[in-house]
PDB file of N, CA and C in Angstrom:
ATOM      1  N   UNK A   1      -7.746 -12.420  10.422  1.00  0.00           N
ATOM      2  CA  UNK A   1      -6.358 -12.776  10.654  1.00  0.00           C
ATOM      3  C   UNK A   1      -5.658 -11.605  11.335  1.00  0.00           C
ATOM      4  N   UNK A   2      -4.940 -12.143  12.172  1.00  0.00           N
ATOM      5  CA  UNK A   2      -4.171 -10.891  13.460  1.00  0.00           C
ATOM      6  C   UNK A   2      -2.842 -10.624  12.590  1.00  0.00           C
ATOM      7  N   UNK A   3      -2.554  -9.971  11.746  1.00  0.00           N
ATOM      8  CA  UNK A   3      -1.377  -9.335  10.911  1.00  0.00           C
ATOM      9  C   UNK A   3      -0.911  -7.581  11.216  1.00  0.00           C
ATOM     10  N   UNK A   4      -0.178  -7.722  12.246  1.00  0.00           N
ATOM     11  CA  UNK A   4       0.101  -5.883  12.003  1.00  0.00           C
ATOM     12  C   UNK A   4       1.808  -5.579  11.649  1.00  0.00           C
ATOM     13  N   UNK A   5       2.181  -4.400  11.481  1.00  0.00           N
ATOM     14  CA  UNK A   5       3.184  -4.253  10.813  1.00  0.00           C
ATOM     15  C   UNK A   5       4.244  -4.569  12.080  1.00  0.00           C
ATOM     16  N   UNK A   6       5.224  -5.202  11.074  1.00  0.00           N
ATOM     17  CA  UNK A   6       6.655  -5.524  11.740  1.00  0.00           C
ATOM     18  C   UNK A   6       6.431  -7.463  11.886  1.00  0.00           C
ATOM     19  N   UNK A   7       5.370  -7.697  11.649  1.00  0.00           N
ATOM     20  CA  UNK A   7       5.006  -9.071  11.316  1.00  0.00           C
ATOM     21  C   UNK A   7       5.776  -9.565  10.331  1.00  0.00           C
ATOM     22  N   UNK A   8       6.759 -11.030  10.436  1.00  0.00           N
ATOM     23  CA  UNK A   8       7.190 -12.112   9.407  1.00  0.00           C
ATOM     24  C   UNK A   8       5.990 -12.936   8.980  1.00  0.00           C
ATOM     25  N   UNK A   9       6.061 -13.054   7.737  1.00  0.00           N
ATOM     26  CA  UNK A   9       4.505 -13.957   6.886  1.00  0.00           C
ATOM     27  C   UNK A   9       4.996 -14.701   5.944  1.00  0.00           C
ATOM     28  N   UNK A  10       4.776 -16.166   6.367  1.00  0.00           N
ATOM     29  CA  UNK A  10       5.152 -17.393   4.755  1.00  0.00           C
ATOM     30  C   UNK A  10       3.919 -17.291   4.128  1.00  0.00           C
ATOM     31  N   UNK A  11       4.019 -17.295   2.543  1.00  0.00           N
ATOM     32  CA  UNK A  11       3.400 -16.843   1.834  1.00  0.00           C
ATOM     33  C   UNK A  11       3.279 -18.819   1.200  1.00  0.00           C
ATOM     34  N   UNK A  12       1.927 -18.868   0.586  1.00  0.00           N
ATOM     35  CA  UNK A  12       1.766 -20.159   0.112  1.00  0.00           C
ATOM     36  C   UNK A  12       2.657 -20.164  -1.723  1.00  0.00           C
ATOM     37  N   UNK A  13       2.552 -19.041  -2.264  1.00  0.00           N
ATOM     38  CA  UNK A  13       3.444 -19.297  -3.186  1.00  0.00           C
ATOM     39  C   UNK A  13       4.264 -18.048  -3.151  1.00  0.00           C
ATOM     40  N   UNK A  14       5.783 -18.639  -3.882  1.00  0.00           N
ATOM     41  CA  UNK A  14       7.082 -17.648  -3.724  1.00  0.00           C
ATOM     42  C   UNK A  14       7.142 -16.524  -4.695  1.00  0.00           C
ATOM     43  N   UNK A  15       8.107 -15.578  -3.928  1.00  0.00           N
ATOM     44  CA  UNK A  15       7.995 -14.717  -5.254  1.00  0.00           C
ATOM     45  C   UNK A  15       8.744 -14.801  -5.940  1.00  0.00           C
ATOM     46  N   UNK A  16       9.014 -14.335  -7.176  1.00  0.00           N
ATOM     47  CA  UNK A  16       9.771 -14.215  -8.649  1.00  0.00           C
ATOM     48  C   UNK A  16      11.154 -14.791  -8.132  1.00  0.00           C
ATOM     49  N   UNK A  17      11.721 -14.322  -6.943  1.00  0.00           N
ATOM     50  CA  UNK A  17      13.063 -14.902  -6.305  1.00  0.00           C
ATOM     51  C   UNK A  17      13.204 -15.934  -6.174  1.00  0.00           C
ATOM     52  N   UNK A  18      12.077 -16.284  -5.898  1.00  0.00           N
ATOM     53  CA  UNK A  18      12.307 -17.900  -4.904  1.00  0.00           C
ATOM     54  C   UNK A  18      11.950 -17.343  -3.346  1.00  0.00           C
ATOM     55  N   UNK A  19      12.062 -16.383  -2.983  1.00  0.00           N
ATOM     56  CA  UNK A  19      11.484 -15.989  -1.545  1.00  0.00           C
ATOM     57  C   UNK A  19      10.457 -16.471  -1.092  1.00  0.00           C
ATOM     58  N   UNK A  20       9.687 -16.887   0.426  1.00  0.00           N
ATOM     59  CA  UNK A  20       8.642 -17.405   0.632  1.00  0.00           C
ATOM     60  C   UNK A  20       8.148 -16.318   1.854  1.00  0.00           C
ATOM     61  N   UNK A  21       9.170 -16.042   2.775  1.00  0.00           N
ATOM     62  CA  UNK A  21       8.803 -14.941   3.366  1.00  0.00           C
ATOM     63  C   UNK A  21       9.146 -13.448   3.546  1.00  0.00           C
ATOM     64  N   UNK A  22       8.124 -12.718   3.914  1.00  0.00           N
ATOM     65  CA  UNK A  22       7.921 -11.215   3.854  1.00  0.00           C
ATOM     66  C   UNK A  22       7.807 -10.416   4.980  1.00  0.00           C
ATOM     67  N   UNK A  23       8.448  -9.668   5.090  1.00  0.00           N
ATOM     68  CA  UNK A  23       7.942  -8.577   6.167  1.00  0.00           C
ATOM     69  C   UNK A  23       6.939  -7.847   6.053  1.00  0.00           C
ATOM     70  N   UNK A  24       5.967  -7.337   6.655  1.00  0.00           N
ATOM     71  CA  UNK A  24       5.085  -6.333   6.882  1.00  0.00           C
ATOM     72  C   UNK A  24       5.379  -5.267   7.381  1.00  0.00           C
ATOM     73  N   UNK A  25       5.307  -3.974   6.014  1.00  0.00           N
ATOM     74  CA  UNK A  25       5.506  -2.993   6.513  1.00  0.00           C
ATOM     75  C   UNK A  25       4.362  -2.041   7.038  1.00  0.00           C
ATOM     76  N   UNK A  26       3.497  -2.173   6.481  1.00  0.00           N
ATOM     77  CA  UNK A  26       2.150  -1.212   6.308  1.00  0.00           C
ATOM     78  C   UNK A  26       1.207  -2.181   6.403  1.00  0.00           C
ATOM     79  N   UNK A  27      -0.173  -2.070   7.576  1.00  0.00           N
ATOM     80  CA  UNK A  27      -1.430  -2.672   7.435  1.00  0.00           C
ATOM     81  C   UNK A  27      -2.433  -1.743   7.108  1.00  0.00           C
ATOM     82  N   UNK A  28      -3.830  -1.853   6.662  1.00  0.00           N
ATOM     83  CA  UNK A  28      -4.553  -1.291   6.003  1.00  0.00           C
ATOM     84  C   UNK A  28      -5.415  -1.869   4.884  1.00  0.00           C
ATOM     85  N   UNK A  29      -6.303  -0.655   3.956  1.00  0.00           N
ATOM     86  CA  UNK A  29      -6.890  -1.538   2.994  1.00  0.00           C
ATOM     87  C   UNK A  29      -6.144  -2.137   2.267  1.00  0.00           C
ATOM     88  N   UNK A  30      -4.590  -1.744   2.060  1.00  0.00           N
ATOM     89  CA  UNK A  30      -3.579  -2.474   1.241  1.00  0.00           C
ATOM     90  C   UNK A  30      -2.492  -2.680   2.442  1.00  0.00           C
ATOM     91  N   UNK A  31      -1.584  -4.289   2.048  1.00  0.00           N
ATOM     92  CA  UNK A  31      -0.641  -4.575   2.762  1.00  0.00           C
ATOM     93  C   UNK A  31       0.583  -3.904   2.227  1.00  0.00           C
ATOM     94  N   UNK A  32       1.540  -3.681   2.339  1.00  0.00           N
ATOM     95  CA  UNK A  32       2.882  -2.873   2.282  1.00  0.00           C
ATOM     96  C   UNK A  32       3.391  -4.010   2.499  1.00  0.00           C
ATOM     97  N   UNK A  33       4.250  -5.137   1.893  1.00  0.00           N
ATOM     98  CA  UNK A  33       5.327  -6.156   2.128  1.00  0.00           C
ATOM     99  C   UNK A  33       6.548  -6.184   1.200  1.00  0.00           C
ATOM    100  N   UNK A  34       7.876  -6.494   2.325  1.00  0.00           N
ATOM    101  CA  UNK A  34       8.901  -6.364   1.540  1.00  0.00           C
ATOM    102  C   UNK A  34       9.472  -8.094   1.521  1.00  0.00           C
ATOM    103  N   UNK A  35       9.835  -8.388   0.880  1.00  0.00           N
ATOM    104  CA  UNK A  35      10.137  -9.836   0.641  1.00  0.00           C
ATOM    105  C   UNK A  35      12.050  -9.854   0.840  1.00  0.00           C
ATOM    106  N   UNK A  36      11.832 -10.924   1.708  1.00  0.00           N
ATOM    107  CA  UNK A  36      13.155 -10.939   2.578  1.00  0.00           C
ATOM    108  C   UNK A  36      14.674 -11.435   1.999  1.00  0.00           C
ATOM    109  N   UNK A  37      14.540 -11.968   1.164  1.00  0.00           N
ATOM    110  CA  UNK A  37      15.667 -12.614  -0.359  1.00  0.00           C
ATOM    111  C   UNK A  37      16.108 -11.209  -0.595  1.00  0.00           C
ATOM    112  N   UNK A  38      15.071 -10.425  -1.380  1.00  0.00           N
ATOM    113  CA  UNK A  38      15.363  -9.846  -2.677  1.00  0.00           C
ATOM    114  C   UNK A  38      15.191  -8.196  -2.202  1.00  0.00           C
ATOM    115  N   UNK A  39      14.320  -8.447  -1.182  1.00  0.00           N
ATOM    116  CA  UNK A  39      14.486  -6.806  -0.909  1.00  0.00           C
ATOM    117  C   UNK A  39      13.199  -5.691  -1.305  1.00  0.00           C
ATOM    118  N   UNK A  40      12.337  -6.420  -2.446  1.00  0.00           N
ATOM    119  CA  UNK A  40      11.342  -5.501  -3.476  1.00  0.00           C
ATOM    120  C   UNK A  40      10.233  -5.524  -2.592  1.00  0.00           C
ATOM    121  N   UNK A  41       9.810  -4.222  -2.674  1.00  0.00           N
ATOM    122  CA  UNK A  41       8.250  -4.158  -1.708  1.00  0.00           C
ATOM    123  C   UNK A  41       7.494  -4.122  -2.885  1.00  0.00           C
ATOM    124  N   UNK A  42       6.468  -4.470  -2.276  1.00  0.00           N
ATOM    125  CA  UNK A  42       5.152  -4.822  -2.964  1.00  0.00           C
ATOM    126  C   UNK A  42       3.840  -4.365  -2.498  1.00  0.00           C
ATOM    127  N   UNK A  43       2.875  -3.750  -3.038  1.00  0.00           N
ATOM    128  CA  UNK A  43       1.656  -3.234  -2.181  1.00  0.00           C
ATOM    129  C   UNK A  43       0.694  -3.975  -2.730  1.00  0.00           C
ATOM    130  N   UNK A  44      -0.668  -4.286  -2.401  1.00  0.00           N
ATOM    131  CA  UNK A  44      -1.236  -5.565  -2.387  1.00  0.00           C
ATOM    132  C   UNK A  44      -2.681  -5.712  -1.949  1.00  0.00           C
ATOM    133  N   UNK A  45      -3.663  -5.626  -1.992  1.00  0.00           N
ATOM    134  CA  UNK A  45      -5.008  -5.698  -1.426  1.00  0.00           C
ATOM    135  C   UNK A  45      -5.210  -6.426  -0.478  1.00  0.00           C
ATOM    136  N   UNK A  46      -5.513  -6.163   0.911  1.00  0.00           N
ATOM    137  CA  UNK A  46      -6.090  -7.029   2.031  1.00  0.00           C
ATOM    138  C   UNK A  46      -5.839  -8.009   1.785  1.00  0.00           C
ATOM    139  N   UNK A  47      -7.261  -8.424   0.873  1.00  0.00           N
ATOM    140  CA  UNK A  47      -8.139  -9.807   1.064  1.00  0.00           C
ATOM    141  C   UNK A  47      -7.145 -10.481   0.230  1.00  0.00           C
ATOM    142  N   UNK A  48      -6.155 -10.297  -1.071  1.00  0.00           N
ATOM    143  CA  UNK A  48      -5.177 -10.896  -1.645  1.00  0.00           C
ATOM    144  C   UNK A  48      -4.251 -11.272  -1.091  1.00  0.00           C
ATOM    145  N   UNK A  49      -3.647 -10.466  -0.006  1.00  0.00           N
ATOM    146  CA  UNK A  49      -2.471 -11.070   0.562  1.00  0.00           C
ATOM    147  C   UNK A  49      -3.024 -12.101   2.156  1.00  0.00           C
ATOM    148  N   UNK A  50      -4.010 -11.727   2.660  1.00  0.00           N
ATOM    149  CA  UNK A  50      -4.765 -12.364   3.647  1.00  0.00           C
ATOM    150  C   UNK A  50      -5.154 -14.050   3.037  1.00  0.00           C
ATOM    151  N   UNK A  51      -5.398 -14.108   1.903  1.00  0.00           N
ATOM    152  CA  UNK A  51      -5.851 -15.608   1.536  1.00  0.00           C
ATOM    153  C   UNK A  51      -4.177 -15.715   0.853  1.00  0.00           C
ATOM    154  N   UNK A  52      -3.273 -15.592   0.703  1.00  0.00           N
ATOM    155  CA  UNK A  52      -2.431 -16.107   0.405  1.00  0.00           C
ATOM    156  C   UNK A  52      -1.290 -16.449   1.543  1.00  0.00           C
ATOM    157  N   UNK A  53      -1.881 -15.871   3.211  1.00  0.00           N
ATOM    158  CA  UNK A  53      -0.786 -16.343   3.805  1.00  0.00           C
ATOM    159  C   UNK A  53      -0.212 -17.688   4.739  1.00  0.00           C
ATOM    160  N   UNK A  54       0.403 -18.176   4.279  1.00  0.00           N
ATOM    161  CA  UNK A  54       0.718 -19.827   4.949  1.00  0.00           C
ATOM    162  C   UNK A  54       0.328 -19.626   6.576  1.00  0.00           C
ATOM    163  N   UNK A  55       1.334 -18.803   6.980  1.00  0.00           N
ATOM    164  CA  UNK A  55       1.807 -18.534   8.728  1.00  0.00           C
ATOM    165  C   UNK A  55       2.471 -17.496   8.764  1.00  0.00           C
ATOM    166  N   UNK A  56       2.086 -17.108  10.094  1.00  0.00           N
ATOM    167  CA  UNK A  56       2.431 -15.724  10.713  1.00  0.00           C
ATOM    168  C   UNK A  56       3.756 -16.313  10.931  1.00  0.00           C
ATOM    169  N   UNK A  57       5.090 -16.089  11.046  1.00  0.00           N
ATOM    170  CA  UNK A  57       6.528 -16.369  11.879  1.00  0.00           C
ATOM    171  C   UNK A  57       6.317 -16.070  12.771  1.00  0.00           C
ATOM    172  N   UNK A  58       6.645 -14.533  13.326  1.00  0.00           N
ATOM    173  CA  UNK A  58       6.788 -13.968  13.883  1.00  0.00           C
ATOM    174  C   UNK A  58       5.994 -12.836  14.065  1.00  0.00           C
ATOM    175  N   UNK A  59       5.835 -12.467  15.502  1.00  0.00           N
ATOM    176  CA  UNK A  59       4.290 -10.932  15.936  1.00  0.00           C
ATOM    177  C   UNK A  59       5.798 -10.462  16.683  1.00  0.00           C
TER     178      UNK A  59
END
């Protein structure tokens, strides 16, 4: 999956907010995402946030 930072990502389930999409701050062995509602970044394993993402928004 083509994901690099500054990327918008719908996520198949929301977070604690109700948020569905995230920004990408950081790519790597861990993703860096800040969730766009609420504001809270989150760091995250590849392959965890890679099988959880609906659609890219925005490159």
């Amino acid at each position: 999956m083509n994901v690099g930072a500054g990327d918008r990502v719908e996520m198949k389930k929301p977070h604690p907010c109700g948020g569905r999409t995230f920004l990408v701050l950081r790519v790597g062995m861990d993703f860096k995402i800040r969730c766009e509602k609420c504001g809270r970044e989150v760091m995250a394993p590849r392959g965890k946030i890679e099988k959880n993402i609906k659609k890219v928004i925005s490159e």
